[in-house]
PDB file of N, CA and C in Angstrom:
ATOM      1  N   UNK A   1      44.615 -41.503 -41.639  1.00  0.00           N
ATOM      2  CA  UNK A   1      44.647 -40.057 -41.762  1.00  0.00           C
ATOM      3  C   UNK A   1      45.659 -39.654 -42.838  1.00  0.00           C
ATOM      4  N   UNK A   2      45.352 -38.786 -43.386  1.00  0.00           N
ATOM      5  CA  UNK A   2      46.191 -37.930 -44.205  1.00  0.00           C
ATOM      6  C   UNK A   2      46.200 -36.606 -44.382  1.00  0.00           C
ATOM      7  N   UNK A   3      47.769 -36.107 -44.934  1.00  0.00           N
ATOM      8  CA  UNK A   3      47.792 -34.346 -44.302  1.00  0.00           C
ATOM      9  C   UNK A   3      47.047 -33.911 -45.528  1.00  0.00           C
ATOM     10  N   UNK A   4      46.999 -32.955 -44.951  1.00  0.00           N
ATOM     11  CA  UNK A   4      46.183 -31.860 -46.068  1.00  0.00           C
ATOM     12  C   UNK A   4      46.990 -30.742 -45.928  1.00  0.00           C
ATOM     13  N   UNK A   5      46.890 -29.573 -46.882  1.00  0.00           N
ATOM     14  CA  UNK A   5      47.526 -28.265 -46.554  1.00  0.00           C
ATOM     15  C   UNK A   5      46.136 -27.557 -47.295  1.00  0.00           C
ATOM     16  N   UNK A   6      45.488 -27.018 -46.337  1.00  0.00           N
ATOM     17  CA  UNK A   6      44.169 -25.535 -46.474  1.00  0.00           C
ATOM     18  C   UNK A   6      44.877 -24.478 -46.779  1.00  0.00           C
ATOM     19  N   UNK A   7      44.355 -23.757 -47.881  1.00  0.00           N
ATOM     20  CA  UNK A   7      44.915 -22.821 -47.791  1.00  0.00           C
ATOM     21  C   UNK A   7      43.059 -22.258 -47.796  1.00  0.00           C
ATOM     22  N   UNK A   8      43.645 -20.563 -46.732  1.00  0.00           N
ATOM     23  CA  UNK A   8      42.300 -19.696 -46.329  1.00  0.00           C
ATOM     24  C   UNK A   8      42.578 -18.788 -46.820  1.00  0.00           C
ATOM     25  N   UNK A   9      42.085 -17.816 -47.538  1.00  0.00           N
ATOM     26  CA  UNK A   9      42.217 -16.420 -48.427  1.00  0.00           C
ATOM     27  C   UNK A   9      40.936 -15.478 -47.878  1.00  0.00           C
ATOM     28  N   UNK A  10      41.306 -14.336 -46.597  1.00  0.00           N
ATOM     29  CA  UNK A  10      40.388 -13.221 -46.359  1.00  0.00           C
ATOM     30  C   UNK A  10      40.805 -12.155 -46.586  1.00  0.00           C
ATOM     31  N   UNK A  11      39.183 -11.840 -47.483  1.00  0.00           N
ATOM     32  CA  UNK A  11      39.845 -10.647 -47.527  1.00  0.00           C
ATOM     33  C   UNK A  11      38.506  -9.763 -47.082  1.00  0.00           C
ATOM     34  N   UNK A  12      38.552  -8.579 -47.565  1.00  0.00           N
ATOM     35  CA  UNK A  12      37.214  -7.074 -46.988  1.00  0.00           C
ATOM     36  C   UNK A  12      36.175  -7.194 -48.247  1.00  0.00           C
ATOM     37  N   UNK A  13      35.142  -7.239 -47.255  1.00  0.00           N
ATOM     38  CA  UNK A  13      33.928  -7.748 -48.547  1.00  0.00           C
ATOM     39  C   UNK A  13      33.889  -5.851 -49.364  1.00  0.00           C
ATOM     40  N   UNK A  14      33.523  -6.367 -50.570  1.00  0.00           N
ATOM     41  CA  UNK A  14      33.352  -5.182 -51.393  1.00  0.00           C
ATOM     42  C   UNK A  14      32.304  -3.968 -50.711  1.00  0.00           C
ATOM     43  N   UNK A  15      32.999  -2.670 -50.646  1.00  0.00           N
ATOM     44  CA  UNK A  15      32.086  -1.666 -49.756  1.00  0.00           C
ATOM     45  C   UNK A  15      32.946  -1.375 -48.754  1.00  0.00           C
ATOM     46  N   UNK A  16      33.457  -2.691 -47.764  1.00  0.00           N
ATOM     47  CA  UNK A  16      34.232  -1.891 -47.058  1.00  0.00           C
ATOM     48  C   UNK A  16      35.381  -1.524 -46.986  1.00  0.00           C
ATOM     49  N   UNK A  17      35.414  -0.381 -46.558  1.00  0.00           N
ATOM     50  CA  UNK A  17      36.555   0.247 -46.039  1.00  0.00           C
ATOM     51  C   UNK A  17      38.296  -0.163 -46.397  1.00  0.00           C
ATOM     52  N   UNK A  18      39.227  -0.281 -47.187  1.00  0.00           N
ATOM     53  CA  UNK A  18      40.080  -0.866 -47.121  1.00  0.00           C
ATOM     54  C   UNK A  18      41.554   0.081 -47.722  1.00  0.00           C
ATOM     55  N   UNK A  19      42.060   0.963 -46.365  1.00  0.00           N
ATOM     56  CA  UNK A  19      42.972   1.927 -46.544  1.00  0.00           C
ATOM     57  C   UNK A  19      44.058   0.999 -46.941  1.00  0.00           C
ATOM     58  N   UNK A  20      44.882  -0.140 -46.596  1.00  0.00           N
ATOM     59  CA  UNK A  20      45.716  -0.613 -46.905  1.00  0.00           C
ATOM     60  C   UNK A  20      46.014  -0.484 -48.247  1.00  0.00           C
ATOM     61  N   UNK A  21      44.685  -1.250 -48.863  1.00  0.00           N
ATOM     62  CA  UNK A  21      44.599  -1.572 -50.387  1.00  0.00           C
ATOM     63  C   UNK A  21      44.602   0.205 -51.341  1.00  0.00           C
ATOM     64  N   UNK A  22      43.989   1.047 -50.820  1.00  0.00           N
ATOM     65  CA  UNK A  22      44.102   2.281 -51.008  1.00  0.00           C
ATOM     66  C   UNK A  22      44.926   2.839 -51.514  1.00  0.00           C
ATOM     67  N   UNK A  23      46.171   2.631 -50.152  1.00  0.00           N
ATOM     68  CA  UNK A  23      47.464   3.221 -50.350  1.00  0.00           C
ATOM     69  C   UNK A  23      48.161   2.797 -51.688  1.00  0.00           C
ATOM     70  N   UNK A  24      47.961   1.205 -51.710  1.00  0.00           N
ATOM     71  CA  UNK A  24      48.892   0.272 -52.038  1.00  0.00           C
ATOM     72  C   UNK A  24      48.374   1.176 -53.981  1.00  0.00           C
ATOM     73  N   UNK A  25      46.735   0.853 -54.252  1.00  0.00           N
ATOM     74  CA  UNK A  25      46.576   0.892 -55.473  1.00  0.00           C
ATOM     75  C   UNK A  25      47.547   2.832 -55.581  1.00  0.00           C
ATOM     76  N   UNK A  26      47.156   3.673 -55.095  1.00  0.00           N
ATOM     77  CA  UNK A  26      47.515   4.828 -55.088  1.00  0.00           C
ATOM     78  C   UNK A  26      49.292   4.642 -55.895  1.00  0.00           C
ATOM     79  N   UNK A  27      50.175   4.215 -55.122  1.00  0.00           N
ATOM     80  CA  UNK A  27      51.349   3.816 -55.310  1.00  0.00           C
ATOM     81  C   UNK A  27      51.682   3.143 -56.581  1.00  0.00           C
ATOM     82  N   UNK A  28      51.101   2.441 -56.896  1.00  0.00           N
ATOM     83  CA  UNK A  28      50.957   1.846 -57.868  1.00  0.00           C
ATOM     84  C   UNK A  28      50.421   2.409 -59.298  1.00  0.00           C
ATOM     85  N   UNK A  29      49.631   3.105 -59.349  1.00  0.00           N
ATOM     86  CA  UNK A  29      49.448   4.006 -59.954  1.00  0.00           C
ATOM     87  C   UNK A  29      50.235   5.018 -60.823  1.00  0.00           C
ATOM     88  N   UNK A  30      51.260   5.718 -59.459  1.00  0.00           N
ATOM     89  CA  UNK A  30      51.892   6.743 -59.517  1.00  0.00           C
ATOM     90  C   UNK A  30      53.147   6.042 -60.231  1.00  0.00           C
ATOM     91  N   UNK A  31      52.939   4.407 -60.238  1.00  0.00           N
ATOM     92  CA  UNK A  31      54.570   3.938 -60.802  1.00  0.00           C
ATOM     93  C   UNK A  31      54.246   3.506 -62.134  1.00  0.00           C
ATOM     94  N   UNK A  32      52.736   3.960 -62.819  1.00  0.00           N
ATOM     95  CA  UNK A  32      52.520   3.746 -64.657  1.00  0.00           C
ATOM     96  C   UNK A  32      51.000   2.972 -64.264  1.00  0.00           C
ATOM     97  N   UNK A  33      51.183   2.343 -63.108  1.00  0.00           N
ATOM     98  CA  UNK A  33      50.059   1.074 -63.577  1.00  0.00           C
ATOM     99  C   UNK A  33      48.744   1.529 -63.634  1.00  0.00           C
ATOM    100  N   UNK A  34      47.782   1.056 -64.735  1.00  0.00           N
ATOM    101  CA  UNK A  34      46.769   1.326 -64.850  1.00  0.00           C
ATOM    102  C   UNK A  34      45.523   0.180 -63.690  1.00  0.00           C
ATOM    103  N   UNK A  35      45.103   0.817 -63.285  1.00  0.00           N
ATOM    104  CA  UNK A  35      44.344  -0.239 -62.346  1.00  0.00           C
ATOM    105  C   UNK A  35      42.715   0.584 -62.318  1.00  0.00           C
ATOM    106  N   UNK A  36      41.545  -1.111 -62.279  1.00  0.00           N
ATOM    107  CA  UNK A  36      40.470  -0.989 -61.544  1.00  0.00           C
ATOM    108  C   UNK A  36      39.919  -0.822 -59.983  1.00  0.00           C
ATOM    109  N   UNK A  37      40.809  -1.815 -59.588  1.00  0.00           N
ATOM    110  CA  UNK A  37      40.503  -1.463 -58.397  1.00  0.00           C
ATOM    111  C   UNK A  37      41.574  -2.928 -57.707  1.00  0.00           C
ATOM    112  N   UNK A  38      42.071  -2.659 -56.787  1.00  0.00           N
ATOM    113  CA  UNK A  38      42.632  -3.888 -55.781  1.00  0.00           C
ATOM    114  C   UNK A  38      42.155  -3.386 -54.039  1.00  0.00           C
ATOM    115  N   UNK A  39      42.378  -5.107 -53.556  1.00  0.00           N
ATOM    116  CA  UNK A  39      41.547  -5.111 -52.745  1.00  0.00           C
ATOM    117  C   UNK A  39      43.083  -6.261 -51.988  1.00  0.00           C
ATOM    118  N   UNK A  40      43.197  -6.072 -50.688  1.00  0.00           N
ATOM    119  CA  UNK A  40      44.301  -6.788 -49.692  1.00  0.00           C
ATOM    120  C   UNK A  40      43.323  -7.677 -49.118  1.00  0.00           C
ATOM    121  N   UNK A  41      44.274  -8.872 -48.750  1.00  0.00           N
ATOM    122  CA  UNK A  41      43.780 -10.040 -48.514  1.00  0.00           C
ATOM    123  C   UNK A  41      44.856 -10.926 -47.401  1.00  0.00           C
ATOM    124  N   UNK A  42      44.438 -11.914 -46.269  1.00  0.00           N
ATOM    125  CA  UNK A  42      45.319 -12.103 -45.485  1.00  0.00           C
ATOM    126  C   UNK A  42      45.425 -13.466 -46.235  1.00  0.00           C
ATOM    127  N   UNK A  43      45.850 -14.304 -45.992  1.00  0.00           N
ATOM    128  CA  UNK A  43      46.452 -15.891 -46.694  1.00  0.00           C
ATOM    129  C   UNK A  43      47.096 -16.678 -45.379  1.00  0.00           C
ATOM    130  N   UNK A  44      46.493 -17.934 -45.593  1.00  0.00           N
ATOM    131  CA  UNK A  44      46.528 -19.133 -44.072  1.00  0.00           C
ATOM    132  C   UNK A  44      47.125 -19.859 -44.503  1.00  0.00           C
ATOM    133  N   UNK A  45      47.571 -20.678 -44.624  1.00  0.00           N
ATOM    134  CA  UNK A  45      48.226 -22.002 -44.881  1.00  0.00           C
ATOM    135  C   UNK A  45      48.403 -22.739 -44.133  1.00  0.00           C
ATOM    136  N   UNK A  46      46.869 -24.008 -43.497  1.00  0.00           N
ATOM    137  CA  UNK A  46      46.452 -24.837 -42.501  1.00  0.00           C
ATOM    138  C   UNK A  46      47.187 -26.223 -43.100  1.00  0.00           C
ATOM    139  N   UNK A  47      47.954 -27.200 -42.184  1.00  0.00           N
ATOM    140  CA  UNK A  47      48.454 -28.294 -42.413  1.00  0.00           C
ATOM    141  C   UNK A  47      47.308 -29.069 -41.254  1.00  0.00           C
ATOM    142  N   UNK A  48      46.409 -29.625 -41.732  1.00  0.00           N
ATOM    143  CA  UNK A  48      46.144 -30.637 -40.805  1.00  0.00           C
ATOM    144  C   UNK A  48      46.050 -32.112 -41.635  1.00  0.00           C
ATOM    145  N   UNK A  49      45.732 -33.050 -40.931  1.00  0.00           N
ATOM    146  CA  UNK A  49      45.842 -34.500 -40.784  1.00  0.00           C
ATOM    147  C   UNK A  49      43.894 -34.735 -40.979  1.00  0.00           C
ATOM    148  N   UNK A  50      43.408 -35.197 -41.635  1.00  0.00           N
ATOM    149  CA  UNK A  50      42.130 -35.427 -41.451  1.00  0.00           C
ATOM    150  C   UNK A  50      41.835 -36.740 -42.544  1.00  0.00           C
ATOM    151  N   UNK A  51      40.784 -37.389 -42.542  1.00  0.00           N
ATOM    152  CA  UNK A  51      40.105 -38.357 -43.238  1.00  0.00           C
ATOM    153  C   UNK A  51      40.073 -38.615 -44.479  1.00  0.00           C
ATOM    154  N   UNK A  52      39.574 -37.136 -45.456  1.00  0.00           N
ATOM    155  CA  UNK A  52      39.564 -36.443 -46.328  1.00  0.00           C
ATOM    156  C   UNK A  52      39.269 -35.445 -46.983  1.00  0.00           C
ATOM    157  N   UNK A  53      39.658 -34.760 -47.997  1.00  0.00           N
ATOM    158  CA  UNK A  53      39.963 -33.250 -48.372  1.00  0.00           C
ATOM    159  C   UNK A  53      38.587 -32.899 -47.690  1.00  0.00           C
ATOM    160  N   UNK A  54      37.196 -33.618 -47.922  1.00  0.00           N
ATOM    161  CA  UNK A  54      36.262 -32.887 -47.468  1.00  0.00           C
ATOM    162  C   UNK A  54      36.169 -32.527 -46.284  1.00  0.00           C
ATOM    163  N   UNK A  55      36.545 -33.778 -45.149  1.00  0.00           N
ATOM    164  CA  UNK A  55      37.229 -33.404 -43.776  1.00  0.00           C
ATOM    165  C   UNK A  55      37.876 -31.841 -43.483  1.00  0.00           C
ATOM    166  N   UNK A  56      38.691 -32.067 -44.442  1.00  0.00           N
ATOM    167  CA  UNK A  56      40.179 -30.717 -44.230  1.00  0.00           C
ATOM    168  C   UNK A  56      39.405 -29.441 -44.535  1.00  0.00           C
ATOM    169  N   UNK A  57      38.522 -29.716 -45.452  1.00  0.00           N
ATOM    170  CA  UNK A  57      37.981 -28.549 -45.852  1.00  0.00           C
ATOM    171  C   UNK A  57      37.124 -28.093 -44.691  1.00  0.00           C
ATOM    172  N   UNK A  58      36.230 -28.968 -44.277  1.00  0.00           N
ATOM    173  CA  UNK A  58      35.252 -28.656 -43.545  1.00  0.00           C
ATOM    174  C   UNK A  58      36.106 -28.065 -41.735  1.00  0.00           C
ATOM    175  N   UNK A  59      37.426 -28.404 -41.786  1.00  0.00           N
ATOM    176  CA  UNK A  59      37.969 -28.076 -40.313  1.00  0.00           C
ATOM    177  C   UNK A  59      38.291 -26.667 -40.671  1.00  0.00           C
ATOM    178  N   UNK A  60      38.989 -26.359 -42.041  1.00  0.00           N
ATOM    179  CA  UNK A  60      39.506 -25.184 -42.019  1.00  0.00           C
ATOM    180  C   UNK A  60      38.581 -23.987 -42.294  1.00  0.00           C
ATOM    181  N   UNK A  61      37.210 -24.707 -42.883  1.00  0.00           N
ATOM    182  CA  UNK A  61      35.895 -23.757 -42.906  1.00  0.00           C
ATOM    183  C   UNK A  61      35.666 -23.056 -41.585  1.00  0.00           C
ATOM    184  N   UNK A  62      35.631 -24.147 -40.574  1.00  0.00           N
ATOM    185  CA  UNK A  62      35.175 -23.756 -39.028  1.00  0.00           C
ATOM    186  C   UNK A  62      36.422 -23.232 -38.266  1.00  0.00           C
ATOM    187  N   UNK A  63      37.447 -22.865 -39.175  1.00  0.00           N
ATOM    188  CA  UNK A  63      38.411 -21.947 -38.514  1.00  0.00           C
ATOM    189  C   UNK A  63      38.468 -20.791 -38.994  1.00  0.00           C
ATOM    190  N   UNK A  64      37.848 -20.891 -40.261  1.00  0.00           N
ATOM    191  CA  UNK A  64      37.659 -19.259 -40.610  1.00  0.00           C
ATOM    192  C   UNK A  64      36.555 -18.713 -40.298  1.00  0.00           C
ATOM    193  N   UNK A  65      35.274 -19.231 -39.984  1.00  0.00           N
ATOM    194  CA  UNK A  65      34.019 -19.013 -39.170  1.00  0.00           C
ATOM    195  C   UNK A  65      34.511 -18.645 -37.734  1.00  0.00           C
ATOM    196  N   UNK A  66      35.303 -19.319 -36.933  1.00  0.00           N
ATOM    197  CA  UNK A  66      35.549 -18.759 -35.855  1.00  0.00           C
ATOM    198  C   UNK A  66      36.758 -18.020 -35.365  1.00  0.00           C
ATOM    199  N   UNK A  67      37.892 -17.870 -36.468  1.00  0.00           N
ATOM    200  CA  UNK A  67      38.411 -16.718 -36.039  1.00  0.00           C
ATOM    201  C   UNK A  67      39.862 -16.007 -36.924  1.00  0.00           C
ATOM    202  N   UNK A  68      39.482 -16.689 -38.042  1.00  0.00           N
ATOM    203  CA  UNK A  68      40.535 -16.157 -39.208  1.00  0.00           C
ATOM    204  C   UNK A  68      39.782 -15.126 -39.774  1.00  0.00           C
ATOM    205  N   UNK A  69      38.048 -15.044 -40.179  1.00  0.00           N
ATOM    206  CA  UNK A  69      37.361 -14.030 -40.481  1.00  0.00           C
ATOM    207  C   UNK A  69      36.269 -13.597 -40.036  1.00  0.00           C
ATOM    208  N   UNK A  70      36.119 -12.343 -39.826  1.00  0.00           N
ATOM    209  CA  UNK A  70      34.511 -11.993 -39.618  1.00  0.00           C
ATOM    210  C   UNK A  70      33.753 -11.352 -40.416  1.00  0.00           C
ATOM    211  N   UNK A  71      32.816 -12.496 -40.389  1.00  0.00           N
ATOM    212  CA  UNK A  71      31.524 -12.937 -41.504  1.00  0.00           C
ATOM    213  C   UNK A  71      30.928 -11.048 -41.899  1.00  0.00           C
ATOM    214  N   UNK A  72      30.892 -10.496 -40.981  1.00  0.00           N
ATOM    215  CA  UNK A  72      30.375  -9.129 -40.684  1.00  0.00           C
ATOM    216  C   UNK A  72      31.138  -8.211 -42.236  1.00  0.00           C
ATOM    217  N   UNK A  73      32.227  -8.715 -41.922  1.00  0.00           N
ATOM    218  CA  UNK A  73      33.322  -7.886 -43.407  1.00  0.00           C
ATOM    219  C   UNK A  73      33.803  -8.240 -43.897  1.00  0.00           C
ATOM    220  N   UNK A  74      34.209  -9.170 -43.876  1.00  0.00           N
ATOM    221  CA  UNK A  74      35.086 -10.585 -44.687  1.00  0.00           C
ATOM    222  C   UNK A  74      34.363 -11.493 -45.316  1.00  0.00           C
ATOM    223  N   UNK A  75      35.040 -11.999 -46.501  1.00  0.00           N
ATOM    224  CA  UNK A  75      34.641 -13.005 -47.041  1.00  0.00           C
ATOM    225  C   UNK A  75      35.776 -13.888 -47.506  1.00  0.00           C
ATOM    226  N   UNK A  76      35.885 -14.899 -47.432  1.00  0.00           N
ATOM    227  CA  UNK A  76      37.041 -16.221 -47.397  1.00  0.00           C
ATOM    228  C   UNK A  76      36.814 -17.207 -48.341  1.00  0.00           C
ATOM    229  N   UNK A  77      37.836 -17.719 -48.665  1.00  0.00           N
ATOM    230  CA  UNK A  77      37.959 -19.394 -49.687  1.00  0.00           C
ATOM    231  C   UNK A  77      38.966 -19.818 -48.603  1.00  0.00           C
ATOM    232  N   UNK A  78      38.394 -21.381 -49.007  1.00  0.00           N
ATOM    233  CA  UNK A  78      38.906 -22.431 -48.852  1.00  0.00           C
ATOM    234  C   UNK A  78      39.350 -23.466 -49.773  1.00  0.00           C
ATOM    235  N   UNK A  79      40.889 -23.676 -49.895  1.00  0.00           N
ATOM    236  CA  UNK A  79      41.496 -24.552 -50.924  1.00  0.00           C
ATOM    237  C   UNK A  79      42.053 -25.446 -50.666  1.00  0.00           C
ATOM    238  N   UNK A  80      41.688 -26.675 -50.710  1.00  0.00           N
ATOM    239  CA  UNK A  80      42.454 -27.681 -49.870  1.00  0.00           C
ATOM    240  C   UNK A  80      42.992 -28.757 -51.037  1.00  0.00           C
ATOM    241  N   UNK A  81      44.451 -29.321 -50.901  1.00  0.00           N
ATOM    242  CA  UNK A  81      45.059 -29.897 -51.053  1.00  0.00           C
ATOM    243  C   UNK A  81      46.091 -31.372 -50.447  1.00  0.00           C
ATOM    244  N   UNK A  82      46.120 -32.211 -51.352  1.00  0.00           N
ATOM    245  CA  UNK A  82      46.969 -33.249 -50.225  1.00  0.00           C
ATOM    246  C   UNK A  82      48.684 -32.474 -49.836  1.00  0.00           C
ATOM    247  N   UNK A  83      49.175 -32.611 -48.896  1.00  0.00           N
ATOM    248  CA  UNK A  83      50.247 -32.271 -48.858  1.00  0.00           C
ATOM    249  C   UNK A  83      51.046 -32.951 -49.278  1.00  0.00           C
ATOM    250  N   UNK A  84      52.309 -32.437 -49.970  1.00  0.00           N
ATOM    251  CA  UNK A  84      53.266 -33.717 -50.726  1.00  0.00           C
ATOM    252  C   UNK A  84      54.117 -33.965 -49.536  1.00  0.00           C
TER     253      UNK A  84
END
């Protein structure tokens, strides 16, 4: 076995709803910045032990399928790495 470190990136699929990001671009704005559009996103950082990266990948897939995101509004990456 060897570690891996997943990293999971969810965020709000385009369309919905996303006051956080709202505020945030609003603010931002008001301080010069020119912006298209931003969008907030949560960030995982999975350490597991598995076979290989495809392993790691495939565990931290079925953790964002069952409960880091929902498929319904979210959409996610998966980045997996060996851990040093």
């Amino acid at each position: 076995m060897t570690a891996y470190t997943a990293t999971v990136t969810v965020r709000l699929k385009r369309g919905v709803l996303d006051p956080e990001a709202e505020t945030t671009k609003r603010a931002l704005e008001r301080l010069g910045f020119e912006l298209q559009g931003l969008r907030s996103a949560d960030h995982f950082e999975v350490d597991v032990d598995a076979d290989s990266a495809a392993d790691a990948e495939e565990r931290a897939d079925e953790m964002a399928q069952r409960l880091l995101a929902n498929p319904t509004i979210h959409d996610y990456d998966v980045v997996v790495e060996e851990a040093e």
